[in-house]
PDB file of N, CA and C in Angstrom:
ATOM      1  N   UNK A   1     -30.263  19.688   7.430  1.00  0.00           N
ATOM      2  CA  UNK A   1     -29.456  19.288   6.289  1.00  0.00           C
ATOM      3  C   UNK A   1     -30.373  18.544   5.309  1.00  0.00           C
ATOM      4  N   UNK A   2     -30.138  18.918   4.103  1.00  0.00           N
ATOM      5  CA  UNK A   2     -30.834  18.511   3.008  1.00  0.00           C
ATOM      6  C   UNK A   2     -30.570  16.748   2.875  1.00  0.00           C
ATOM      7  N   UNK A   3     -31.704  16.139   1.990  1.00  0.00           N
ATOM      8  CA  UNK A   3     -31.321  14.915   2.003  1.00  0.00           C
ATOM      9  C   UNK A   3     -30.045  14.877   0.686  1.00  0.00           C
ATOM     10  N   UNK A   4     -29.773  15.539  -0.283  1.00  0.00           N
ATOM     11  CA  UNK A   4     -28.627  15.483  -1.071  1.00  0.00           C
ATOM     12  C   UNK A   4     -27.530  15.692  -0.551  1.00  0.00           C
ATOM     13  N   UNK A   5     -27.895  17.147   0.451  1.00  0.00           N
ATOM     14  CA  UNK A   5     -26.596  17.096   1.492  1.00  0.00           C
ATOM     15  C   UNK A   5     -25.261  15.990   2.067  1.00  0.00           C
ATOM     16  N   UNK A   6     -26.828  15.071   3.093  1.00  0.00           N
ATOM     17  CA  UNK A   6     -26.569  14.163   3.582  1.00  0.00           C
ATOM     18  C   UNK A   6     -25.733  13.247   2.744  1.00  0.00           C
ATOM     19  N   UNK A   7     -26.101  12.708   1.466  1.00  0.00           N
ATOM     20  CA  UNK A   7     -25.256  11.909   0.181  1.00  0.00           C
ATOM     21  C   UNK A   7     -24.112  12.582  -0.012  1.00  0.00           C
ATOM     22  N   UNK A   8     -24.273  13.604  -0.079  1.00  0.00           N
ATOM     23  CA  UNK A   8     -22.734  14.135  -0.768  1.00  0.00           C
ATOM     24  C   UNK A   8     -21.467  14.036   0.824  1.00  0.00           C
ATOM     25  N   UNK A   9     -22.098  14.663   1.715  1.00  0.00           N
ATOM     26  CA  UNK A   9     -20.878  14.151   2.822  1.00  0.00           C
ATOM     27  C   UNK A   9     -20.814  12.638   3.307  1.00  0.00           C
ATOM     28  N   UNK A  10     -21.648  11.948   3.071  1.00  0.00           N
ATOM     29  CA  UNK A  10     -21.395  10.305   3.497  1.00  0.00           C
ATOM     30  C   UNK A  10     -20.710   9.287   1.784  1.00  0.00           C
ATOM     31  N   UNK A  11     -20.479  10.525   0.785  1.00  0.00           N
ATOM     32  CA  UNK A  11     -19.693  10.008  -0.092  1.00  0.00           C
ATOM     33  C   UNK A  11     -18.367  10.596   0.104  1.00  0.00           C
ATOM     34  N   UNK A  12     -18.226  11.744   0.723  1.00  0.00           N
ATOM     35  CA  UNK A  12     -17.256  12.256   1.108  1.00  0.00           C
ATOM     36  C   UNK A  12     -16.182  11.521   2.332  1.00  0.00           C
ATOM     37  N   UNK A  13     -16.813  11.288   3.025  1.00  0.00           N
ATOM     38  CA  UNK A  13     -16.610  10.050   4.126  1.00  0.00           C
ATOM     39  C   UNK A  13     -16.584   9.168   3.794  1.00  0.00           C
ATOM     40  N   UNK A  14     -17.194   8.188   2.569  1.00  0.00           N
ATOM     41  CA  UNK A  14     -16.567   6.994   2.186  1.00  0.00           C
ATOM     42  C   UNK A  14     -15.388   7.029   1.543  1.00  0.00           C
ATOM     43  N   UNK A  15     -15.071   7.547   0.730  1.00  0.00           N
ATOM     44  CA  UNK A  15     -13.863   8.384  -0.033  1.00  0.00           C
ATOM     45  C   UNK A  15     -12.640   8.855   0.885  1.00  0.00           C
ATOM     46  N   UNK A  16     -12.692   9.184   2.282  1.00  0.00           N
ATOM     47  CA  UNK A  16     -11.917   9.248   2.900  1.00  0.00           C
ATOM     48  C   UNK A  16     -11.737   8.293   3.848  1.00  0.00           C
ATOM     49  N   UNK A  17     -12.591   7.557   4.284  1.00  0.00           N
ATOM     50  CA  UNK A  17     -12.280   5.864   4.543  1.00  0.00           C
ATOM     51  C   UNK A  17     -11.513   5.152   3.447  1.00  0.00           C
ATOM     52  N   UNK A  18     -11.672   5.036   2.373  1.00  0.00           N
ATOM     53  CA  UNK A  18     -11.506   4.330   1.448  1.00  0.00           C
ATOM     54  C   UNK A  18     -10.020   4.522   1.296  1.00  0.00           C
ATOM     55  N   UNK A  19      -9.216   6.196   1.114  1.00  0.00           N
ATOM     56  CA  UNK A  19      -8.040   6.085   0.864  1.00  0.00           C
ATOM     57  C   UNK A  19      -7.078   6.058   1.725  1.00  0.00           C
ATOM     58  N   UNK A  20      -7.847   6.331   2.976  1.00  0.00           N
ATOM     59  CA  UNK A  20      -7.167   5.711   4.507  1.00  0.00           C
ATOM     60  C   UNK A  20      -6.728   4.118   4.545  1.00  0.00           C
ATOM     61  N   UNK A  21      -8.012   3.281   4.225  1.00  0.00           N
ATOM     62  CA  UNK A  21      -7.634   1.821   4.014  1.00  0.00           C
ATOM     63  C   UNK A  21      -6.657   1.462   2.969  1.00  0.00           C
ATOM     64  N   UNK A  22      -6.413   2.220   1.599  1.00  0.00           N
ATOM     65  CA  UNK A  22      -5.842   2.225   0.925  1.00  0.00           C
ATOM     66  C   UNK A  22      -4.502   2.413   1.045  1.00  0.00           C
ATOM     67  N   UNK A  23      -4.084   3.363   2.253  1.00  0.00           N
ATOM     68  CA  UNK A  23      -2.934   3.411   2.425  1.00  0.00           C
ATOM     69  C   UNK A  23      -2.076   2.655   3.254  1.00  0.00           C
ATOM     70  N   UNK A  24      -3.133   2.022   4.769  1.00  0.00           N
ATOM     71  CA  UNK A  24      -2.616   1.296   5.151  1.00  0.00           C
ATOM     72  C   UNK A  24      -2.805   0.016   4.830  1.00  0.00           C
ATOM     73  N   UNK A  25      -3.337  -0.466   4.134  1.00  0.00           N
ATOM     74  CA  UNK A  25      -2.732  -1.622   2.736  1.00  0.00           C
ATOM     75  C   UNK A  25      -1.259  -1.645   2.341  1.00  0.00           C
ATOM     76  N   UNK A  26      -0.918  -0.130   1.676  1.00  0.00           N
ATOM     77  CA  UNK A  26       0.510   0.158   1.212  1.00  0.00           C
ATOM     78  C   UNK A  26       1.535  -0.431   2.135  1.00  0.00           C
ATOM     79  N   UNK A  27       0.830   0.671   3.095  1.00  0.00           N
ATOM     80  CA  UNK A  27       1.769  -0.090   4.673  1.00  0.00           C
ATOM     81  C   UNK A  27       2.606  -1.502   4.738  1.00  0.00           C
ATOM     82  N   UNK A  28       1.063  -1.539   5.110  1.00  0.00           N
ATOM     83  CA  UNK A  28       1.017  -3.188   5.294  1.00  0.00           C
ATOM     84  C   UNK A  28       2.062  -3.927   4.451  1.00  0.00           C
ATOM     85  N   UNK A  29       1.968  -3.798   3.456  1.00  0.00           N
ATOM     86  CA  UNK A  29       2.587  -4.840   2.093  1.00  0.00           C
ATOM     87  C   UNK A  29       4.117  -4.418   1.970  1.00  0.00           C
ATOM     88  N   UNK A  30       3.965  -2.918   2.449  1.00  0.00           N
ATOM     89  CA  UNK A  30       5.800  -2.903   2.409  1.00  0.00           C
ATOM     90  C   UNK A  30       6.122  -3.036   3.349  1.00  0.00           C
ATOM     91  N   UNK A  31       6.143  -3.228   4.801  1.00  0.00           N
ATOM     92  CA  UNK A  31       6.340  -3.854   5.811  1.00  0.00           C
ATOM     93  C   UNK A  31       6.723  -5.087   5.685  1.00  0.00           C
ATOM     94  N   UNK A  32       5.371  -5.904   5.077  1.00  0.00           N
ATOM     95  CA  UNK A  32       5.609  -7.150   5.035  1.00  0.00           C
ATOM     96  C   UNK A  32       6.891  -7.700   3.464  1.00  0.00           C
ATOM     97  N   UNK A  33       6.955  -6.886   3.084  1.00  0.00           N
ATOM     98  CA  UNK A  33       7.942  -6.612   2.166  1.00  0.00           C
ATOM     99  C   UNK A  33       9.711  -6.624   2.455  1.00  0.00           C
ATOM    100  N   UNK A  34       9.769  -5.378   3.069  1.00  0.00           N
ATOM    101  CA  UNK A  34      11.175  -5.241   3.489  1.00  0.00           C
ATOM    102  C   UNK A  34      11.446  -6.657   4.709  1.00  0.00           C
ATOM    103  N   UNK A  35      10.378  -6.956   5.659  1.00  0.00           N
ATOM    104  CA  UNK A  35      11.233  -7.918   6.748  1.00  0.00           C
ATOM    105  C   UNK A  35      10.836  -9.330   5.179  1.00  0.00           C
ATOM    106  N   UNK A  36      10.065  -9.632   4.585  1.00  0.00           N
ATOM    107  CA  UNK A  36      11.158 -10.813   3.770  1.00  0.00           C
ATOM    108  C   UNK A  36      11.721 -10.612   2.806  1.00  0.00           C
ATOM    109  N   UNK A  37      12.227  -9.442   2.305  1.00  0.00           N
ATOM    110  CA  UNK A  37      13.281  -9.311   1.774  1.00  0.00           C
ATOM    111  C   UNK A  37      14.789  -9.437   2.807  1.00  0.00           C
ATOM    112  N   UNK A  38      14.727  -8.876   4.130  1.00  0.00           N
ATOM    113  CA  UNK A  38      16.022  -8.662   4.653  1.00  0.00           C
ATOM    114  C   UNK A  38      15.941 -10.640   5.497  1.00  0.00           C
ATOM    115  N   UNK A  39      14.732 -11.037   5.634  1.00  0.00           N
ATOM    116  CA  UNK A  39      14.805 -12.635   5.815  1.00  0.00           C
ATOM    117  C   UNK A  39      15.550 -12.991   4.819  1.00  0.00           C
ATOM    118  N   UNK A  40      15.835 -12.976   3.451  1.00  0.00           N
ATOM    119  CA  UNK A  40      15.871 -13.815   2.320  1.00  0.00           C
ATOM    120  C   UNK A  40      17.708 -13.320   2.653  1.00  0.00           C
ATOM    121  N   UNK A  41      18.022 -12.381   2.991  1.00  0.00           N
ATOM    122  CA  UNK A  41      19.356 -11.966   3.196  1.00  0.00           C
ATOM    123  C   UNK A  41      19.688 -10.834   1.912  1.00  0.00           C
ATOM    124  N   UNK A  42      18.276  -9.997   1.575  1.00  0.00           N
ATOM    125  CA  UNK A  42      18.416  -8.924   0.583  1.00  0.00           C
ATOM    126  C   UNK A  42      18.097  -7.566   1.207  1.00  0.00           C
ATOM    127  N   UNK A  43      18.538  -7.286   2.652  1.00  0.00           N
ATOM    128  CA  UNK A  43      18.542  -6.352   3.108  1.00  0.00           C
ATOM    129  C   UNK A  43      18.853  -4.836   2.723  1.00  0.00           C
ATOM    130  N   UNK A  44      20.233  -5.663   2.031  1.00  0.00           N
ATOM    131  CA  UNK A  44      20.995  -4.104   1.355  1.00  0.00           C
ATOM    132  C   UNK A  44      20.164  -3.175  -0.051  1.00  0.00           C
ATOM    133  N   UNK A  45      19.081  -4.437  -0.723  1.00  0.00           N
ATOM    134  CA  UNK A  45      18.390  -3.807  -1.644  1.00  0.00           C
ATOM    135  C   UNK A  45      17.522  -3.147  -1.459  1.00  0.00           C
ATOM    136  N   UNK A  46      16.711  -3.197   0.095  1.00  0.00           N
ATOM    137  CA  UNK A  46      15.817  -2.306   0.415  1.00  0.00           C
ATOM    138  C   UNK A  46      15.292  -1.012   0.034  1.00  0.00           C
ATOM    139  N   UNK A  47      16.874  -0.098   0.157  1.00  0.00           N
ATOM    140  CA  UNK A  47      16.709   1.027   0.108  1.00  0.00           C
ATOM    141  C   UNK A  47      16.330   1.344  -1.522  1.00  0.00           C
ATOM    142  N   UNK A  48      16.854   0.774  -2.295  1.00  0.00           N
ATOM    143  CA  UNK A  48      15.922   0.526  -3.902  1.00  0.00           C
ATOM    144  C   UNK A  48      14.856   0.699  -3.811  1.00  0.00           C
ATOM    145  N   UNK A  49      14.140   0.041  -2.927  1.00  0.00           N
ATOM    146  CA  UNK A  49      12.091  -0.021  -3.462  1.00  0.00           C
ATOM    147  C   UNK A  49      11.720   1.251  -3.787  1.00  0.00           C
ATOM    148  N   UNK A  50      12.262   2.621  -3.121  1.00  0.00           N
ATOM    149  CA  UNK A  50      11.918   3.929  -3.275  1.00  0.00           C
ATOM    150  C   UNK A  50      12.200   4.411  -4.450  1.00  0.00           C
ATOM    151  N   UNK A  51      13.217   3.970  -4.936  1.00  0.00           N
ATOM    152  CA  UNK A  51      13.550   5.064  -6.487  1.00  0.00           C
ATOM    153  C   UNK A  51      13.736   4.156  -7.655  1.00  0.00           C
ATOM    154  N   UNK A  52      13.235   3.011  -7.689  1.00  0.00           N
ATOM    155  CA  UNK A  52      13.227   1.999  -8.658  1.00  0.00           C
ATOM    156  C   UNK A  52      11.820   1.288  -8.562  1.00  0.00           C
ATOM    157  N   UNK A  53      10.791   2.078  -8.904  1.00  0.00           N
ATOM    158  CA  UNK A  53       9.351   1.206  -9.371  1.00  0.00           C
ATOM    159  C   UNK A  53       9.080  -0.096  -9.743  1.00  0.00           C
ATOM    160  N   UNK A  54      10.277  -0.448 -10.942  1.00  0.00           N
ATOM    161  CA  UNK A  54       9.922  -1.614 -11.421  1.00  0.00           C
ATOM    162  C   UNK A  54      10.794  -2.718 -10.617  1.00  0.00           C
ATOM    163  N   UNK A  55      12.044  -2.160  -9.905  1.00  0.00           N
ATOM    164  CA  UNK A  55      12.278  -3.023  -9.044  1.00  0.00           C
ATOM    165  C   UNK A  55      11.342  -3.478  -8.084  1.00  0.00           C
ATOM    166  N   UNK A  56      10.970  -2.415  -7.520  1.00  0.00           N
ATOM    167  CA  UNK A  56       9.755  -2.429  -6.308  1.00  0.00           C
ATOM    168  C   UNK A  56       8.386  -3.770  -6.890  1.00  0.00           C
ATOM    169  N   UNK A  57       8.113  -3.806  -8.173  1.00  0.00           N
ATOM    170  CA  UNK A  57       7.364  -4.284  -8.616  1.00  0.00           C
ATOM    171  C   UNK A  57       7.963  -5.905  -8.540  1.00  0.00           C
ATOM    172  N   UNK A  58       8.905  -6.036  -9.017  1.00  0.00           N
ATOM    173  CA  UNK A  58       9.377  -7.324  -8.932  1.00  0.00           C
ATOM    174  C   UNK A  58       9.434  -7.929  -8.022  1.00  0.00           C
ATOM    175  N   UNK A  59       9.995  -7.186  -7.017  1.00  0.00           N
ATOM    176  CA  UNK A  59       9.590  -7.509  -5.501  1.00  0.00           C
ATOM    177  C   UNK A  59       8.621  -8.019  -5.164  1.00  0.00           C
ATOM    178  N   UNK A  60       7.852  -7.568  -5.067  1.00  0.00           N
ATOM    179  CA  UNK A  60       6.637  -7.737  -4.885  1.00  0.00           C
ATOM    180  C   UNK A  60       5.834  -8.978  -5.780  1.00  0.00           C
ATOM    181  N   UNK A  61       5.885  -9.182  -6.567  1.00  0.00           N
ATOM    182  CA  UNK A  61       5.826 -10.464  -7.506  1.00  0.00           C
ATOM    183  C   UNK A  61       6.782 -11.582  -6.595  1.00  0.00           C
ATOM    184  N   UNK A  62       8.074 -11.216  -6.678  1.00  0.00           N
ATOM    185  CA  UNK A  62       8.693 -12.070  -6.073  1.00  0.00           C
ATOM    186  C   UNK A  62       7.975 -12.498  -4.718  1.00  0.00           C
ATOM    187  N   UNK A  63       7.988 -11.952  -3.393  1.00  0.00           N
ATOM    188  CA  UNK A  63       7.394 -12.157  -2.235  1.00  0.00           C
ATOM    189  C   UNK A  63       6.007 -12.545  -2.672  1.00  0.00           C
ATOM    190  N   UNK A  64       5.461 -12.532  -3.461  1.00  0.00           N
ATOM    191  CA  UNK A  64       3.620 -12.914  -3.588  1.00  0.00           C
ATOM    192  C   UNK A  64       2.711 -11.562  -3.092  1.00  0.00           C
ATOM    193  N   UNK A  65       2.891 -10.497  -2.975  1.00  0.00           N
ATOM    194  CA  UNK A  65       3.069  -9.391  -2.453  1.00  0.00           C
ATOM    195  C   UNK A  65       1.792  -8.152  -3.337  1.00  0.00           C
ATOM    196  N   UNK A  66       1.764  -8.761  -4.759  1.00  0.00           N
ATOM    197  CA  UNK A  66       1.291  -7.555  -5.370  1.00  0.00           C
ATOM    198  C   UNK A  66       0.042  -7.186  -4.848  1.00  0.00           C
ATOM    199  N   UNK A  67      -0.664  -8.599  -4.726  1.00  0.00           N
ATOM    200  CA  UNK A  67      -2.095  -8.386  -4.308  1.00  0.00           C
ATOM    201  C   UNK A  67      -2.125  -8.372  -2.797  1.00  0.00           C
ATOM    202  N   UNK A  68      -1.467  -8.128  -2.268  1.00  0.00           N
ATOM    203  CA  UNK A  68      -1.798  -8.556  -0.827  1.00  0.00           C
ATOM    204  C   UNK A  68      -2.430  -7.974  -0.426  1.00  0.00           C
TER     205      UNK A  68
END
C-alpha cells in the first residue's frame, strides 16, 4: 500500500470514528435529557423533542444540555 494510500484510509477511519463519537454524544444528551425532563415532572412533553426542533432546542438550554 502506497504511502497516500495509507492517508486516505486512516482519514477515512478518523471520519468514521469521529461520527460514531458524534452520535453517541447525541445519545448521551438525549438520554440525559428525557430522564430530567420526566424528573422535573415534564414527562408528557417528551414525545415533542422529535417533531419540534426548536422545542428540542429549548430544552436543552433549559437542562444546560446544548453543549454537553
Amino acid at each position: 500500500m502506497q504511502f497516500e494510500e495509507l492517508l486516505q484510509e486512516r482519514e477515512r477511519n478518523g471520519r468514521e470514528q469521529g461520527r460514531a463519537e458524534g452520535i453517541q454524544i447525541g445519545i448521551d444528551r438525549m438520554l440525559a435529557l428525557t430522564a430530567a425532563m420526566a424528573a422535573a415532572g415534564e414527562a408528557e412533553q417528551i414525545p415533542r423533542l422529535s417533531g419540534d426542533p426548536a422545542f428540542l432546542r429549548e430544552m436543552l438550554a433549559k437542562y444546560r444540555l446544548q453543549d454537553a
